[in-house]
Protein backbone atom coordinates (compact mmCIF):
# COMPACT_ATOMS: atom_id res chain seq x y z
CA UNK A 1 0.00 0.00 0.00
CA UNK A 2 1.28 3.09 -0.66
CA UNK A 3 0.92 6.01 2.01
CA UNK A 4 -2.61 6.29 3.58
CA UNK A 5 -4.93 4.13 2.26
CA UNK A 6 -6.61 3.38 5.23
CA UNK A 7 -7.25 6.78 5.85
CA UNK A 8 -7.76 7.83 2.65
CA UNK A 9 -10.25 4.70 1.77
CA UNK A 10 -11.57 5.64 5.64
CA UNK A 11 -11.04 1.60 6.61
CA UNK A 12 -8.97 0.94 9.83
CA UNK A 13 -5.67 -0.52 8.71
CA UNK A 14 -6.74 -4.03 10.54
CA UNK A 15 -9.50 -4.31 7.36
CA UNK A 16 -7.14 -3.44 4.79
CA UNK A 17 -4.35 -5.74 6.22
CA UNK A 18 -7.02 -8.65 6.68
CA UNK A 19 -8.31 -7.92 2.82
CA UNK A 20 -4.70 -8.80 1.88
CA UNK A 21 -4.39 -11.95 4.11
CA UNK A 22 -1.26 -14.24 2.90
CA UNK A 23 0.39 -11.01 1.32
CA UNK A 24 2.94 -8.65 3.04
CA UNK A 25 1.73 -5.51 3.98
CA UNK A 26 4.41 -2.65 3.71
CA UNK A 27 2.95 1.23 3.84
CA UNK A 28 5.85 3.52 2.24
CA UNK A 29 4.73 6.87 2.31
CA UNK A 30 8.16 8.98 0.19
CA UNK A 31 8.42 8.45 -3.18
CA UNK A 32 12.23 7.21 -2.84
CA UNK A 33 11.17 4.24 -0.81
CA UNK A 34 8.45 3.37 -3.35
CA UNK A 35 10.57 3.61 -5.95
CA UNK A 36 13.36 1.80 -3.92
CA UNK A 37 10.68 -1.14 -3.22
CA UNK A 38 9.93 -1.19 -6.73
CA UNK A 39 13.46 -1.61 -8.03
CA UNK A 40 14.67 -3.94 -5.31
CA UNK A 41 12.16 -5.76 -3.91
CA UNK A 42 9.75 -8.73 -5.35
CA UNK A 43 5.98 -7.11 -5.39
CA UNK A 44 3.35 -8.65 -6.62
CA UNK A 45 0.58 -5.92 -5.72
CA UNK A 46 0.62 -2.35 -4.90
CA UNK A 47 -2.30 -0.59 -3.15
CA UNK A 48 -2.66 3.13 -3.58
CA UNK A 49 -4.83 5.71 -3.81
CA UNK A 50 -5.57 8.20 -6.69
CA UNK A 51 -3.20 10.80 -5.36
CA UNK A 52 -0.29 8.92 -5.88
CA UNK A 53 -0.01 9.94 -9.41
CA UNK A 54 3.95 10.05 -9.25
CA UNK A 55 3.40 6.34 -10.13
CA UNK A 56 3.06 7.11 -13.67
CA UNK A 57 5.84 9.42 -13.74
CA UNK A 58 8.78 8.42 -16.19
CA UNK A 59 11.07 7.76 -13.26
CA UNK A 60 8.46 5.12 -12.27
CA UNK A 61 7.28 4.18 -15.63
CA UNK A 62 11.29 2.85 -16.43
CA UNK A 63 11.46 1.05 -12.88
CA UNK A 64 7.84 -1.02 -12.99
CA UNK A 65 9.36 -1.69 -17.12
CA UNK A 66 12.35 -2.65 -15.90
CA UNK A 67 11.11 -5.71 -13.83
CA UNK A 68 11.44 -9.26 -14.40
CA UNK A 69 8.49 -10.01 -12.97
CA UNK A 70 5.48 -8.05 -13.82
CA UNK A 71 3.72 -6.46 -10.57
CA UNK A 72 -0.21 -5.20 -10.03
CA UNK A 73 -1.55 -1.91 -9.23
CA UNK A 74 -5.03 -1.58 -7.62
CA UNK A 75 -5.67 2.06 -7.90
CA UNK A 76 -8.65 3.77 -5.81
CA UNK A 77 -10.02 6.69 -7.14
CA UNK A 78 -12.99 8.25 -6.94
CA UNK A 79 -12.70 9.13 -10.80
CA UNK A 80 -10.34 7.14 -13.11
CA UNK A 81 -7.74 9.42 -14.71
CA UNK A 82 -7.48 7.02 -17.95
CA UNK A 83 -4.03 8.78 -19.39
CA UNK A 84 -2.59 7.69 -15.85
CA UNK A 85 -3.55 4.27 -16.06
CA UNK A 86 -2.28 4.11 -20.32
CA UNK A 87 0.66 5.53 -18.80
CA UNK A 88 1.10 2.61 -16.07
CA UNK A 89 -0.19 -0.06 -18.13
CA UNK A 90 2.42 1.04 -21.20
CA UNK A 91 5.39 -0.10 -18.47
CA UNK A 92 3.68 -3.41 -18.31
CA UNK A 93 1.76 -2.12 -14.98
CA UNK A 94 -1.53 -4.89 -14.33
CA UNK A 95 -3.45 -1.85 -13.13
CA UNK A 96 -7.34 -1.69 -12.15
CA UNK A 97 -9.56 1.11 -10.71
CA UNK A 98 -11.10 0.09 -7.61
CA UNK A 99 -13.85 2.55 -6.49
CA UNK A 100 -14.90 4.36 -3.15
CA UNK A 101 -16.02 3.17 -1.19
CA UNK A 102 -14.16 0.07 -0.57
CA UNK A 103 -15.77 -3.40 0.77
CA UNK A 104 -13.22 -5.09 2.54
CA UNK A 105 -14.58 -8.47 0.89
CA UNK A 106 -14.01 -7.11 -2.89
CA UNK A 107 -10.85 -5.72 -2.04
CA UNK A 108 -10.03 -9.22 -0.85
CA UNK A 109 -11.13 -11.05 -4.28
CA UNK A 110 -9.73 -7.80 -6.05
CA UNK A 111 -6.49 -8.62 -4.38
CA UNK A 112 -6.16 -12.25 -5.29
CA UNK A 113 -7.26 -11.73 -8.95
CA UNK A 114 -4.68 -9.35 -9.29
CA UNK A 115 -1.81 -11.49 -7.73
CA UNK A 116 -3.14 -14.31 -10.26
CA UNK A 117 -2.66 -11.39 -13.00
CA UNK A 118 0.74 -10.76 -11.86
CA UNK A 119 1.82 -13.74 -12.08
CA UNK A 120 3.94 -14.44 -15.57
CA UNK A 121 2.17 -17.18 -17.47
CA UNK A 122 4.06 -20.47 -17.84
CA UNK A 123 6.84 -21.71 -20.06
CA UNK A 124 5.95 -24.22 -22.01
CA UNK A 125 8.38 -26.00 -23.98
CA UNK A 126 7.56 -26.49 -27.47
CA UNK A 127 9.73 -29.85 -28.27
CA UNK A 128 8.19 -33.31 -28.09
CA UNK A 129 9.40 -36.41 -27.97
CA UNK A 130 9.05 -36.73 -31.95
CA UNK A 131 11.60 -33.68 -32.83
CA UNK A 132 14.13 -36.37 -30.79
CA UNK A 133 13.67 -39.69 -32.49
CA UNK A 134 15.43 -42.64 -30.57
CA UNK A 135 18.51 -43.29 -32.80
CA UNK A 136 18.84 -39.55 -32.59
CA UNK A 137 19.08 -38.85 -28.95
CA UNK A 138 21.72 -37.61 -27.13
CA UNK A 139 24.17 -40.54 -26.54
CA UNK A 140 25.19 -41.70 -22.78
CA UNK A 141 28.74 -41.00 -21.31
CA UNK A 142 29.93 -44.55 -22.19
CA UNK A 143 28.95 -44.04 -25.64
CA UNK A 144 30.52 -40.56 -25.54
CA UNK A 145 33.66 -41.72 -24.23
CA UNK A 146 33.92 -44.79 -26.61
CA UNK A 147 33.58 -42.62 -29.29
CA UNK A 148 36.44 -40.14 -28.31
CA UNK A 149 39.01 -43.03 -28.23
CA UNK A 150 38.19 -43.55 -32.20
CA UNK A 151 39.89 -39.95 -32.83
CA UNK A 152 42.62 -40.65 -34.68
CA UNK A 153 45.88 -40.56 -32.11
CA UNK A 154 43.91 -40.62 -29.18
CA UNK A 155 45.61 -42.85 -26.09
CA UNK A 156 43.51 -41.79 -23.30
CA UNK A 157 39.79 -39.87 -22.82
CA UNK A 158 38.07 -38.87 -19.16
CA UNK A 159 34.40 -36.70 -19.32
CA UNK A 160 34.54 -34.20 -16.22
CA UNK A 161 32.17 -32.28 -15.07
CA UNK A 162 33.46 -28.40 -15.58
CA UNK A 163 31.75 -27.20 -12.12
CA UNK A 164 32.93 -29.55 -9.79
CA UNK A 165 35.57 -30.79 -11.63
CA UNK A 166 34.60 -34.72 -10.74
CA UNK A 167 35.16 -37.34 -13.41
CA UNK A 168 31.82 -38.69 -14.70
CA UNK A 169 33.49 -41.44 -16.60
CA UNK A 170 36.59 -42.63 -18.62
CA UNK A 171 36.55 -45.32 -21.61
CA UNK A 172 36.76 -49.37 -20.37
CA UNK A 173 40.38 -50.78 -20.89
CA UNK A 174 40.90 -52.34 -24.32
CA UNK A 175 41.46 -55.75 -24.41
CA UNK A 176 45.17 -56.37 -24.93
């Protein structure tokens, strides 16, 4: 939440904190901290009132864009300023309008649907078992290493591993 939204909203703080149940609750209040938290720290969802237009300033704007993960902004306003919230949701910003006066219960639900928003969707990996046929698929360290000792001059072959530096394997002795 961002500065007074308690007072602002004209909830006690208890409602607001038990609307966001499971989440942590921070209330910065200077713009340096808020920008600080949204550089630095992982946020999923930010509360704040209309006031805090600074959000869409281009400071802001090039912090919330340059984020990994993408966060959510529940704005409450009495009117919507609709350039503001182009402006947030141009930096990748998830960012609703939440009207006064609040319910504790929709903020709640308004909460979690926004943390599900937040969230980035799921890699899926586009390979299947057919774009690796059998004969094709990567061969085994034995296999590997058996193969190295056909090299033309080659007397001895290990396979390390480059982290640790541990031996995974060298070639069985040929018979004499």
């Amino acid at each position: 939440m961002i500065g007074d939204v308690a007072g602002i909203s004209g909830l006690p703080a208890s409602a607001l904190d038990e609307a966001c149940a499971g989440t942590r609750v921070s209330r910065p209040v200077l713009r340096s901290e808020v920008l600080r938290i949204i550089r630095d720290e992982r946020v999923d969802v930010m509360i704040t009132t209309g006031g805090a237009t600074f959000l869409a300033g281009d400071e802001f704007l090039a912090a919330f864009a340059a984020r990994e993960a993408p966060i959510a902004l529940l704005m409450a306003t009495r009117r919507p300023d609709t350039a503001i919230l182009a402006r947030l949701r141009g930096a990748g910003v998830h960012v609703e309008r939440i009207g006064f006066p609040i319910d504790p219960a929709d903020l709640r639900e308004r909460v979690q649907e926004a943390l599900r928003a937040a969230q980035p969707p799921p890699i899926e990996s586009t390979f299947t078992t057919e774009d690796f046929p059998e004969e094709e698929s990567m061969p085994n360290i034995s296999k590997t290493l058996e193969e190295s000792m056909k090299i033309d001059g080659a007397i001895a072959a290990a396979l390390a591993d480059w982290d640790s530096g541990l031996c995974l394997g060298t070639p069985a002795a040929a018979p004499a």
